[in-house]
N, C-alpha and C. Protein backbone atom coordinates (compact mmCIF):
# COMPACT_ATOMS: atom_id res chain seq x y z
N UNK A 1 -38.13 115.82 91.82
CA UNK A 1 -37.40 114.97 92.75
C UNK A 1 -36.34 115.77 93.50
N UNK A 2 -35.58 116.39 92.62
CA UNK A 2 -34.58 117.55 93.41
C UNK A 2 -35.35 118.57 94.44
N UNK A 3 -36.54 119.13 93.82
CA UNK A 3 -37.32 119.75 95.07
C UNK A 3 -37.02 119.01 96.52
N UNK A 4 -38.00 117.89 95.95
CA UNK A 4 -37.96 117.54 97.33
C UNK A 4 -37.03 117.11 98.43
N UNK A 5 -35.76 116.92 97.53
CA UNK A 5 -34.66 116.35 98.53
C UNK A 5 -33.89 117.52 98.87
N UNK A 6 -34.06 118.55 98.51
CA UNK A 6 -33.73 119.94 98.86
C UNK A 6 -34.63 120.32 100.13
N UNK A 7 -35.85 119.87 99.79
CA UNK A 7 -36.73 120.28 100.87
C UNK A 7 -36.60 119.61 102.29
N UNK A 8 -36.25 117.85 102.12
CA UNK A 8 -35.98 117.24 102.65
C UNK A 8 -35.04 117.66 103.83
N UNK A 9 -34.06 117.91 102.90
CA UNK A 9 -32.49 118.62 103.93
C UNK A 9 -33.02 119.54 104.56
N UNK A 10 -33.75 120.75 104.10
CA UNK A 10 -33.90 121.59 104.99
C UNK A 10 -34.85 121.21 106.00
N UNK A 11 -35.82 120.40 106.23
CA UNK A 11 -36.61 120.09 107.12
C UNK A 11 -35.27 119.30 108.13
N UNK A 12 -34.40 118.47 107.76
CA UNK A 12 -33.20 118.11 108.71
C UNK A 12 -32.45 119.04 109.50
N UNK A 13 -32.27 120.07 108.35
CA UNK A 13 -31.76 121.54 108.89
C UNK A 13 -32.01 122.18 109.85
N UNK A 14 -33.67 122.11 109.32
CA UNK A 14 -34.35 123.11 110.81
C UNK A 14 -34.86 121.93 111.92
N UNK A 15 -34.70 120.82 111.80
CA UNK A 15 -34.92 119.83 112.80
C UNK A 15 -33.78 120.08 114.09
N UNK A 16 -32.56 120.14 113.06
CA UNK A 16 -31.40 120.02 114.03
C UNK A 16 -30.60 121.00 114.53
N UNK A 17 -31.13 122.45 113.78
CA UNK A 17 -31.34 123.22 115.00
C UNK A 17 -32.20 123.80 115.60
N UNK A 18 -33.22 123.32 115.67
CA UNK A 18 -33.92 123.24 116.99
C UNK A 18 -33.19 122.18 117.93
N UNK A 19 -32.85 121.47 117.78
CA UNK A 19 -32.10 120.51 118.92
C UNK A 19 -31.28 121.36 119.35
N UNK A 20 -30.12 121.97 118.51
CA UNK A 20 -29.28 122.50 118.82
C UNK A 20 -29.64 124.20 120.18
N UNK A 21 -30.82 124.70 119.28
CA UNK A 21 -31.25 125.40 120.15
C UNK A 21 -31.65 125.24 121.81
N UNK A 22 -32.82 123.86 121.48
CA UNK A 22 -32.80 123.62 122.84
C UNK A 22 -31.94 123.16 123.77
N UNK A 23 -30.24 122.59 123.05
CA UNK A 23 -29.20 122.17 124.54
C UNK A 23 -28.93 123.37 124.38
N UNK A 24 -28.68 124.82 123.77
CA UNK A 24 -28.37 125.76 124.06
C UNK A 24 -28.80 126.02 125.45
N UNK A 25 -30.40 126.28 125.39
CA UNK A 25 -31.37 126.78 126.31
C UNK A 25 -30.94 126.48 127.72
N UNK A 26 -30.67 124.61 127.52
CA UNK A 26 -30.02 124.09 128.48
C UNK A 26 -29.17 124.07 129.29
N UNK A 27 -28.24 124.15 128.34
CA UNK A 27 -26.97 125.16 128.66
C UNK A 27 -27.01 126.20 129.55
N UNK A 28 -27.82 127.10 129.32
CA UNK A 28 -27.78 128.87 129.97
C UNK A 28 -28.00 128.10 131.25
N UNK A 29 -29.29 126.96 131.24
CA UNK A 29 -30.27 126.87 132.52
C UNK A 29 -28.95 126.14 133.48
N UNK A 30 -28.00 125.56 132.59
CA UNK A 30 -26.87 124.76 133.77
C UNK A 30 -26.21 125.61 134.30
N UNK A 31 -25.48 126.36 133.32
CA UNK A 31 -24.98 127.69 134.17
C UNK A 31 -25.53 128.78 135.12
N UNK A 32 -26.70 128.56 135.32
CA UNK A 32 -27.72 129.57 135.89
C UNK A 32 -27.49 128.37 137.98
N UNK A 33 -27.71 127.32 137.35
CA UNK A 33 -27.96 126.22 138.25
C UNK A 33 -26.48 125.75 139.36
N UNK A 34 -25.15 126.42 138.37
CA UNK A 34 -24.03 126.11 138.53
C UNK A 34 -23.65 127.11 139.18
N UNK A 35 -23.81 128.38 138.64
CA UNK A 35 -23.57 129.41 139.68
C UNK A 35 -24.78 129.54 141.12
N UNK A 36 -25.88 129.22 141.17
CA UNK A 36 -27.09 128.63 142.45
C UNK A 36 -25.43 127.92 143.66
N UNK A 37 -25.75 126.70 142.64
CA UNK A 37 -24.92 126.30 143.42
C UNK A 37 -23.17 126.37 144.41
N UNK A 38 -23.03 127.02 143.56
CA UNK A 38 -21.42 128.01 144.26
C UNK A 38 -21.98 129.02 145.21
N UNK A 39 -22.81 129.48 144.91
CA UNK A 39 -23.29 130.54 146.15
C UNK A 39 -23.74 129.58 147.31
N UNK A 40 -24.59 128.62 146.99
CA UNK A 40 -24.95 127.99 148.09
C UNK A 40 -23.88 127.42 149.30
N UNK A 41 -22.75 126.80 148.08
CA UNK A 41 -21.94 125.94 149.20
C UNK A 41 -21.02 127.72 150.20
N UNK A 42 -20.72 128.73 149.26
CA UNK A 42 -19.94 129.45 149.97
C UNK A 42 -21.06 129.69 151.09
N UNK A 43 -22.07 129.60 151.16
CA UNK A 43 -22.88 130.61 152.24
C UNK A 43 -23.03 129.28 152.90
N UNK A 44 -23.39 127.61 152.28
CA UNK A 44 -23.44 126.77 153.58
C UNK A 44 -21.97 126.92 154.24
N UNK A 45 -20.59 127.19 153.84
CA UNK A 45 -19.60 126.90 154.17
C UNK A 45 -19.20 128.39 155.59
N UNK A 46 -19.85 129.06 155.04
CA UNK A 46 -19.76 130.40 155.87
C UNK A 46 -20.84 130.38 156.97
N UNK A 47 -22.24 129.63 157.13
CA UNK A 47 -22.72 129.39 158.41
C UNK A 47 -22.22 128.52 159.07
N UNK A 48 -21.55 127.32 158.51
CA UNK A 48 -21.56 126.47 159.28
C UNK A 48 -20.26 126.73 160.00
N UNK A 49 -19.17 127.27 159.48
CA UNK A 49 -18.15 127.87 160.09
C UNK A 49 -18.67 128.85 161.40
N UNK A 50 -19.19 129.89 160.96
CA UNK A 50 -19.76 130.28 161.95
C UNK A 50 -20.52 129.54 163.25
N UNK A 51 -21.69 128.61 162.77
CA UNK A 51 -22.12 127.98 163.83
C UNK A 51 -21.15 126.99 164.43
N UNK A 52 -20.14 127.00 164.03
CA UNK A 52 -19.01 125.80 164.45
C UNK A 52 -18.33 126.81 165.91
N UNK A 53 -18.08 128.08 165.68
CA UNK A 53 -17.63 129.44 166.47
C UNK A 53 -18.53 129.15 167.79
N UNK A 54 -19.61 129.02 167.50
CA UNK A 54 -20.69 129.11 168.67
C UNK A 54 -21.05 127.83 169.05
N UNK A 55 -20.43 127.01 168.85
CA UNK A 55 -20.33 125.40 169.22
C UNK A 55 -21.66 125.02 168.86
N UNK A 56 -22.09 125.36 167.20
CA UNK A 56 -23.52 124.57 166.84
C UNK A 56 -23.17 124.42 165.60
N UNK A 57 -22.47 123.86 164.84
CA UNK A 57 -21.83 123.73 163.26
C UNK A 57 -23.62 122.98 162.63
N UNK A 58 -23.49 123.20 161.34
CA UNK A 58 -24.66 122.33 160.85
C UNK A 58 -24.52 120.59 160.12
N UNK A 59 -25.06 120.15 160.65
CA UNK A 59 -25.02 118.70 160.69
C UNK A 59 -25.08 118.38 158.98
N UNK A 60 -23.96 117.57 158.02
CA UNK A 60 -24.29 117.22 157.26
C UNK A 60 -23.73 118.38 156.27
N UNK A 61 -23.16 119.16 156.18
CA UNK A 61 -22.26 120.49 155.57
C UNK A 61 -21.41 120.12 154.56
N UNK A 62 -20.77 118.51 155.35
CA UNK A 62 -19.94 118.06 154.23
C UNK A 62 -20.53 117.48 152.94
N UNK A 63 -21.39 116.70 153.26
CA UNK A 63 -21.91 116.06 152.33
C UNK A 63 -22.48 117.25 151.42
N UNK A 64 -23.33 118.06 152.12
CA UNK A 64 -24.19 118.69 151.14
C UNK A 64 -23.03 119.56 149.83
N UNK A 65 -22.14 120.28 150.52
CA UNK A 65 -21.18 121.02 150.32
C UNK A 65 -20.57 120.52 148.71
N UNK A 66 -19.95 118.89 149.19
CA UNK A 66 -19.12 118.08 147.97
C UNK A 66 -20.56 117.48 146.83
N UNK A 67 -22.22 117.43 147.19
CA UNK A 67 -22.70 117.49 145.91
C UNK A 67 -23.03 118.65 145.53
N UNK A 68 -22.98 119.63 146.28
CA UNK A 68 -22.83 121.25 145.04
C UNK A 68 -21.76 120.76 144.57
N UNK A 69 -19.97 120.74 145.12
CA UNK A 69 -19.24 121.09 144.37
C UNK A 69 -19.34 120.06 142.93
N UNK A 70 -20.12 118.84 143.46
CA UNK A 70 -19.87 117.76 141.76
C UNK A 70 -20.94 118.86 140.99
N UNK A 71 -22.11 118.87 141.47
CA UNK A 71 -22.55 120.24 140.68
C UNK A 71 -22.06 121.10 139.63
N UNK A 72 -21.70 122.06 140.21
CA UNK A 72 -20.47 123.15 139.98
C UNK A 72 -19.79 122.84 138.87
N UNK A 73 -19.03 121.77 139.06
CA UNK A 73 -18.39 121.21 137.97
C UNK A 73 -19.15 120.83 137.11
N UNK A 74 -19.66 119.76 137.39
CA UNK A 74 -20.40 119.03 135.99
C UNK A 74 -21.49 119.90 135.15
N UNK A 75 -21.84 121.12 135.61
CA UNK A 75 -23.01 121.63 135.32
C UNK A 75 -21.98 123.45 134.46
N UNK A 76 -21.32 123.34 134.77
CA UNK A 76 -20.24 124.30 134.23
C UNK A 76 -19.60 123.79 132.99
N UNK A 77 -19.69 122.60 132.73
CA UNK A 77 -18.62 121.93 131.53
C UNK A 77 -19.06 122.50 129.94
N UNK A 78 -20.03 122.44 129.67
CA UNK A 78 -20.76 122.75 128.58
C UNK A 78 -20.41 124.46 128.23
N UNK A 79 -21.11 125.08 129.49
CA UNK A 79 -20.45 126.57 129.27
C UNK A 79 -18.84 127.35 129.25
N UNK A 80 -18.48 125.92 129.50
CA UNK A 80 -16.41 126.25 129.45
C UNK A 80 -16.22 125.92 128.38
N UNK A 81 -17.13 124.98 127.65
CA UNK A 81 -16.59 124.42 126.71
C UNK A 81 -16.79 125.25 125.36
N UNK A 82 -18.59 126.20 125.70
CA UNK A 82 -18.87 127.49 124.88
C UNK A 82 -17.81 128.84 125.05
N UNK A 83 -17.39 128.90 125.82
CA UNK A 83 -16.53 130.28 125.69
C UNK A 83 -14.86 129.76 125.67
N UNK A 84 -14.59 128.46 125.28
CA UNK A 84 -13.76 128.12 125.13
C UNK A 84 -12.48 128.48 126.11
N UNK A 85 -13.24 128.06 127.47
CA UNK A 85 -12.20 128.34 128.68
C UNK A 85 -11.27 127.26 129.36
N UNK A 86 -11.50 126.20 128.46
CA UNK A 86 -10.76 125.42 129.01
C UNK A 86 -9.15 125.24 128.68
N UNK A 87 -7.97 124.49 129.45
CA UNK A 87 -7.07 125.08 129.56
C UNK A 87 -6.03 123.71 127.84
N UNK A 88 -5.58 124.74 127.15
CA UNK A 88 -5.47 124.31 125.72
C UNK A 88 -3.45 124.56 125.99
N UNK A 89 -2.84 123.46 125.55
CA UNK A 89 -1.52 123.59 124.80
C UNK A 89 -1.27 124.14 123.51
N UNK A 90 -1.10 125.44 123.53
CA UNK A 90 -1.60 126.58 122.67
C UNK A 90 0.20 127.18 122.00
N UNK A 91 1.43 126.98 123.20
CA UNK A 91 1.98 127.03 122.69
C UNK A 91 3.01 126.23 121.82
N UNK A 92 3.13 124.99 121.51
CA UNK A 92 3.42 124.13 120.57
C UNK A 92 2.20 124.57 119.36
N UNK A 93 0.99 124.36 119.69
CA UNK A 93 0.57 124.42 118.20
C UNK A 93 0.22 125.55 117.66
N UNK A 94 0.36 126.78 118.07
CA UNK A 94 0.11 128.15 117.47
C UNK A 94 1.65 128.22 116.72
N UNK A 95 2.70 127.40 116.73
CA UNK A 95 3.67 127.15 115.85
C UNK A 95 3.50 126.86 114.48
N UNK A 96 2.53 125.69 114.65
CA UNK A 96 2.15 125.14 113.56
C UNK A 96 0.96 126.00 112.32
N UNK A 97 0.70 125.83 111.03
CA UNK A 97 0.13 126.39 110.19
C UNK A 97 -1.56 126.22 110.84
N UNK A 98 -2.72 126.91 109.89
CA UNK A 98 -3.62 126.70 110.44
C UNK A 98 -4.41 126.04 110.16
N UNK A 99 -4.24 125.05 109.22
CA UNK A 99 -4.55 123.44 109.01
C UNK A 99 -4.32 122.42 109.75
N UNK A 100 -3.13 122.57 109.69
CA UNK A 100 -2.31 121.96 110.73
C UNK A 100 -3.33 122.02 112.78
N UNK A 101 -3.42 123.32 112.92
CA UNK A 101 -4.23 123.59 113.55
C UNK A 101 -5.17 122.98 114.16
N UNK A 102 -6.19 123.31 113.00
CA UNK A 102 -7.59 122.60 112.36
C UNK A 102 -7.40 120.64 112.78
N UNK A 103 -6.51 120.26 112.13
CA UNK A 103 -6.17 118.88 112.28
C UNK A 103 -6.13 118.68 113.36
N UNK A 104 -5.26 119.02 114.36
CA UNK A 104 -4.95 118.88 115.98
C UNK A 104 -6.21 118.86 116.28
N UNK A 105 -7.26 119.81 116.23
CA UNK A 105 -8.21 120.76 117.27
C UNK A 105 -9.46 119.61 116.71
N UNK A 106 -9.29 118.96 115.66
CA UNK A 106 -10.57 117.91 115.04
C UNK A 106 -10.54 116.61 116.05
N UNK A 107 -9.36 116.30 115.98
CA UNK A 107 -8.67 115.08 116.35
C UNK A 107 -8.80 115.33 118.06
N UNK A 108 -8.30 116.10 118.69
CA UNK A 108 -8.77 116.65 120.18
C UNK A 108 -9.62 116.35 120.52
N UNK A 109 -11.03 116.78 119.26
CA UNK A 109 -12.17 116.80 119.84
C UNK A 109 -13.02 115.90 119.31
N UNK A 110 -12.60 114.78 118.27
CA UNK A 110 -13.02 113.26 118.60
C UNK A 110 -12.32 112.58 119.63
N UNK A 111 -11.34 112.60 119.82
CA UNK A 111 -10.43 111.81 121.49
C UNK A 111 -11.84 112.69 122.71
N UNK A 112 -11.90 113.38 122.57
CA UNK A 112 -12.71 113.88 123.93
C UNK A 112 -13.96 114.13 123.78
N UNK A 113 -14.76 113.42 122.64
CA UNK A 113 -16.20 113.21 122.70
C UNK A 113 -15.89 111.40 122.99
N UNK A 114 -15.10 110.82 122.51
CA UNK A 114 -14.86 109.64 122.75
C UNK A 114 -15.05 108.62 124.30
N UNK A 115 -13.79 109.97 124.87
CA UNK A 115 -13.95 109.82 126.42
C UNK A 115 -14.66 110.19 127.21
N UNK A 116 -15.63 111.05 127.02
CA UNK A 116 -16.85 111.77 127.37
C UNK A 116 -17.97 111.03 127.77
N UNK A 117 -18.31 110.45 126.11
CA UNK A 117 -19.42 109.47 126.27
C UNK A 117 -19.16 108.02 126.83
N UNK A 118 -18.01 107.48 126.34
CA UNK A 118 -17.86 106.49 127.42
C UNK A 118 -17.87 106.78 129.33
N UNK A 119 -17.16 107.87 129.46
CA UNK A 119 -17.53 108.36 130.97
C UNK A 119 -18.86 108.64 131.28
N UNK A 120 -19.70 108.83 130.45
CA UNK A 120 -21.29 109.08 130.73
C UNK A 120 -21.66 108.27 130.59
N UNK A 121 -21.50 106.95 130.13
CA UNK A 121 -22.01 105.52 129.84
C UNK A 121 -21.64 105.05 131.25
N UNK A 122 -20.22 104.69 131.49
CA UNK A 122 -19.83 104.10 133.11
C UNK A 122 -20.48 105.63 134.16
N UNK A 123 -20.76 106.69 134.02
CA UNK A 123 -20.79 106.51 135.33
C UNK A 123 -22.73 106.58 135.45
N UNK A 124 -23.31 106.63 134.22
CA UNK A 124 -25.08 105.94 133.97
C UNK A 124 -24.83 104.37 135.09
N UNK A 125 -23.92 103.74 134.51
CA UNK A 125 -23.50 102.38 135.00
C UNK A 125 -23.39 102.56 136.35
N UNK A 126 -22.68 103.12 136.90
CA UNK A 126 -22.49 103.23 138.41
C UNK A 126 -23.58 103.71 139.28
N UNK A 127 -24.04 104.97 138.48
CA UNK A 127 -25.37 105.26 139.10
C UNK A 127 -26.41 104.45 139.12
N UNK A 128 -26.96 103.56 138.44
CA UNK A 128 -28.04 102.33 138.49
C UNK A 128 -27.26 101.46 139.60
N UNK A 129 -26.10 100.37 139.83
CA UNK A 129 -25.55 100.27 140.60
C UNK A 129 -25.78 100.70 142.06
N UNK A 130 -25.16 102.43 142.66
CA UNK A 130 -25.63 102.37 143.09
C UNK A 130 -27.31 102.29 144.03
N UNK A 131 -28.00 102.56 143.01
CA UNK A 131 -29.15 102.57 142.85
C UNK A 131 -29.86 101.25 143.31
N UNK A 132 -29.12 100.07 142.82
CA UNK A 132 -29.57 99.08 143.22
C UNK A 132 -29.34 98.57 144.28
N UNK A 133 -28.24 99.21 145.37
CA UNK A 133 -27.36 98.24 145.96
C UNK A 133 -28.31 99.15 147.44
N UNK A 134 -28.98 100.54 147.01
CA UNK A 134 -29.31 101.28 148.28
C UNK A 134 -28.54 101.99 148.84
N UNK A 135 -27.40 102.17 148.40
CA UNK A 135 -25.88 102.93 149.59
C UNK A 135 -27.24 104.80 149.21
N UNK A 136 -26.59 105.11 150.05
CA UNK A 136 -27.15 106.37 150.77
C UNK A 136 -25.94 107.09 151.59
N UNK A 137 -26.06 108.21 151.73
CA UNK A 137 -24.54 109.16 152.15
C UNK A 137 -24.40 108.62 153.46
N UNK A 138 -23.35 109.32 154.70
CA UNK A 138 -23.18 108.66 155.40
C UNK A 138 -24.05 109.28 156.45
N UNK A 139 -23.97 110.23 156.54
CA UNK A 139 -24.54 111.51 157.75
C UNK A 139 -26.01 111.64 157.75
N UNK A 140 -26.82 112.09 156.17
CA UNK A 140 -28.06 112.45 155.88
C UNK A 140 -28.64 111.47 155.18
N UNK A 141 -28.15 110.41 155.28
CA UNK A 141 -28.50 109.30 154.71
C UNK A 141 -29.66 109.31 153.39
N UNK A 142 -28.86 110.51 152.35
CA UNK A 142 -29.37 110.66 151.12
C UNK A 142 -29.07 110.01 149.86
N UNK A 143 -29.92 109.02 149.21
CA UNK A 143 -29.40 108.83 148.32
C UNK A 143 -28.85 109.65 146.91
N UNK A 144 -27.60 108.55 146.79
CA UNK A 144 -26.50 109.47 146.51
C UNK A 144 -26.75 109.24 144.51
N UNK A 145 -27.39 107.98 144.13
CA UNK A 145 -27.68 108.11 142.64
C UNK A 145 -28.45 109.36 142.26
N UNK A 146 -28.90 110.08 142.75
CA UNK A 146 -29.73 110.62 142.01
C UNK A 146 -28.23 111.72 141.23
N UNK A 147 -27.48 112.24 142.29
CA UNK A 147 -26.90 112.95 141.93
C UNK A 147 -25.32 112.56 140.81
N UNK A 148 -25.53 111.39 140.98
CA UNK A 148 -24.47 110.70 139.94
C UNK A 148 -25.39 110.53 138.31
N UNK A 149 -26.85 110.25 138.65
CA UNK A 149 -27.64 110.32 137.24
C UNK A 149 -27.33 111.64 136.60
N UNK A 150 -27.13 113.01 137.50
CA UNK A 150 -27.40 113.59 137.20
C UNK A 150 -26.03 114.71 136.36
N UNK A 151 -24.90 113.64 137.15
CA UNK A 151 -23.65 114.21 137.11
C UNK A 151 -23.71 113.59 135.39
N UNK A 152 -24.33 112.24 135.10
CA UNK A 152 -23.87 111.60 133.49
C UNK A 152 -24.63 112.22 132.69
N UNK A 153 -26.07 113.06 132.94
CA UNK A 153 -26.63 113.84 132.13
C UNK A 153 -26.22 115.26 132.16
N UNK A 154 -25.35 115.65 132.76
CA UNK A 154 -24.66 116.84 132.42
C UNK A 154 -23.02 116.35 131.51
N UNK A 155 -22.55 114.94 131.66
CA UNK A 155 -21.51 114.77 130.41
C UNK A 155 -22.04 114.36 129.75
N UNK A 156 -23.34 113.95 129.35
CA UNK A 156 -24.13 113.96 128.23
C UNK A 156 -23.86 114.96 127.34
N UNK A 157 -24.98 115.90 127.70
CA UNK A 157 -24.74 117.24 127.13
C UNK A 157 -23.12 118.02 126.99
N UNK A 158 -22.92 117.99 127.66
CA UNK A 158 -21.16 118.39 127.13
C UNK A 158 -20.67 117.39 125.81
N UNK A 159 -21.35 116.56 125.61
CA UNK A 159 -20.46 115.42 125.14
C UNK A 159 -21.17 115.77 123.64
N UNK A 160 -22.48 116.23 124.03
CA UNK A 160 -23.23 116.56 122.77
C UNK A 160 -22.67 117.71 121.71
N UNK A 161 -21.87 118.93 122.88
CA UNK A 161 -21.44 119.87 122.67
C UNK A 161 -20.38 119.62 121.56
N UNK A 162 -19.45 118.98 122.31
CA UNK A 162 -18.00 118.41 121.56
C UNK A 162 -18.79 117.76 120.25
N UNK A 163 -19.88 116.71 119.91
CA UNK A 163 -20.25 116.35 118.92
C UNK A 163 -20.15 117.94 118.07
N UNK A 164 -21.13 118.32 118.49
CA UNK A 164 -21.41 119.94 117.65
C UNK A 164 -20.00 120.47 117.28
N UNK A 165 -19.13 120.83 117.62
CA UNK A 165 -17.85 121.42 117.38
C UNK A 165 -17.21 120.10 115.70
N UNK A 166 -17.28 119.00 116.35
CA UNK A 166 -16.71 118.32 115.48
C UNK A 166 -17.70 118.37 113.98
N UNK A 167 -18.88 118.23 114.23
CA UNK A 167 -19.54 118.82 113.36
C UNK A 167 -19.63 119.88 111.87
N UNK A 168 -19.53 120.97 113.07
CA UNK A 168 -19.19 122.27 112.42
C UNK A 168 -17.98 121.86 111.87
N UNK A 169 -16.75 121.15 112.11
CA UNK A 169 -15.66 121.36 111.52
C UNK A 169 -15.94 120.85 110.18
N UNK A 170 -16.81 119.78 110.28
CA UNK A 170 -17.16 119.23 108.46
C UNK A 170 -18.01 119.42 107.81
N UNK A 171 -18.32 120.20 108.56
CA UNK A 171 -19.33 121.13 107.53
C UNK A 171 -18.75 122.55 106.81
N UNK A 172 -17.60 122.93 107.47
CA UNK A 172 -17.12 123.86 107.08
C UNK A 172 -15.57 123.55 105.91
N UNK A 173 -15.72 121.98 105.57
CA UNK A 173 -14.12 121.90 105.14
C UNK A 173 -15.05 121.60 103.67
């Protein structure tokens, strides 16, 4: 009986990281997709400037421009959140012991898987919404859900991330 519930766990084990592996994978592919997109808007932002010089700007620059930049962002979160670049109040608690620490940095990061997934829940919500209602941008008259679906499946995955961190912390105490 112990066999098998030994065996059990480890089949959970290697279940869940393979999950873990594949938002990795994911991961790389957002950052791969995130930097696409920063090049794109600087080079749409640099013709159209230019064609603006020669009195022919490109129609629709703005729009395209501000869904790279939701891009950019949303598709960057996961990999800020892996190299731990995001911006931390470090000096109050590097005061404190490193339990103490630990405690803060647990608690952080249930408050912000908390708010995460509820923000990926409302803005799933908004995106069906608009989805239903038909709004489309103003200029290229593109609809604009796809890229809000796409903005809540990238705080998905971030949100998954923060799960993982909190994770590891109890697995390690």
């Amino acid at each position: 009986m112990q066999r098998l519930l030994l065996s059990n766990n480890y089949n959970k084990d290697k279940t869940m990281t393979k999950f873990w592996q594949i938002l990795e994978y994911i991961q790389d592919k957002m950052k791969i997709i995130s930097a696409v997109c920063l090049l794109a808007m600087v080079f749409l932002t640099c013709i159209n400037a230019t064609g603006r010089f020669f009195d022919h700007p490109i129609f629709g620059t703005e729009e395209i421009v501000g869904f790279l930049a939701a891009f950019v962002v949303a598709m960057s979160l996961p990999y800020a959140r892996k190299e731990d670049a995001h911006i931390g109040v470090e000096i109050l608690v590097r005061l404190f012991t490193a339990k103490t620490q630990a405690i803060i940095k647990v608690i952080t990061n249930i408050l912000s898987f908390i708010l995460f997934i509820i923000a990926t829940w409302r803005i799933a919500v908004y995106a069906y919404t608009m989805r239903q209602s038909g709004e489309v941008s103003m200029n290229l008259q593109l609809p604009e859900y796809y890229v809000i679906y796409i903005l809540s499946l990238c705080f998905l995955i971030f949100s998954l991330f923060i799960f993982k961190d909190i994770l590891n912390f109890f697995k390690k105490e």
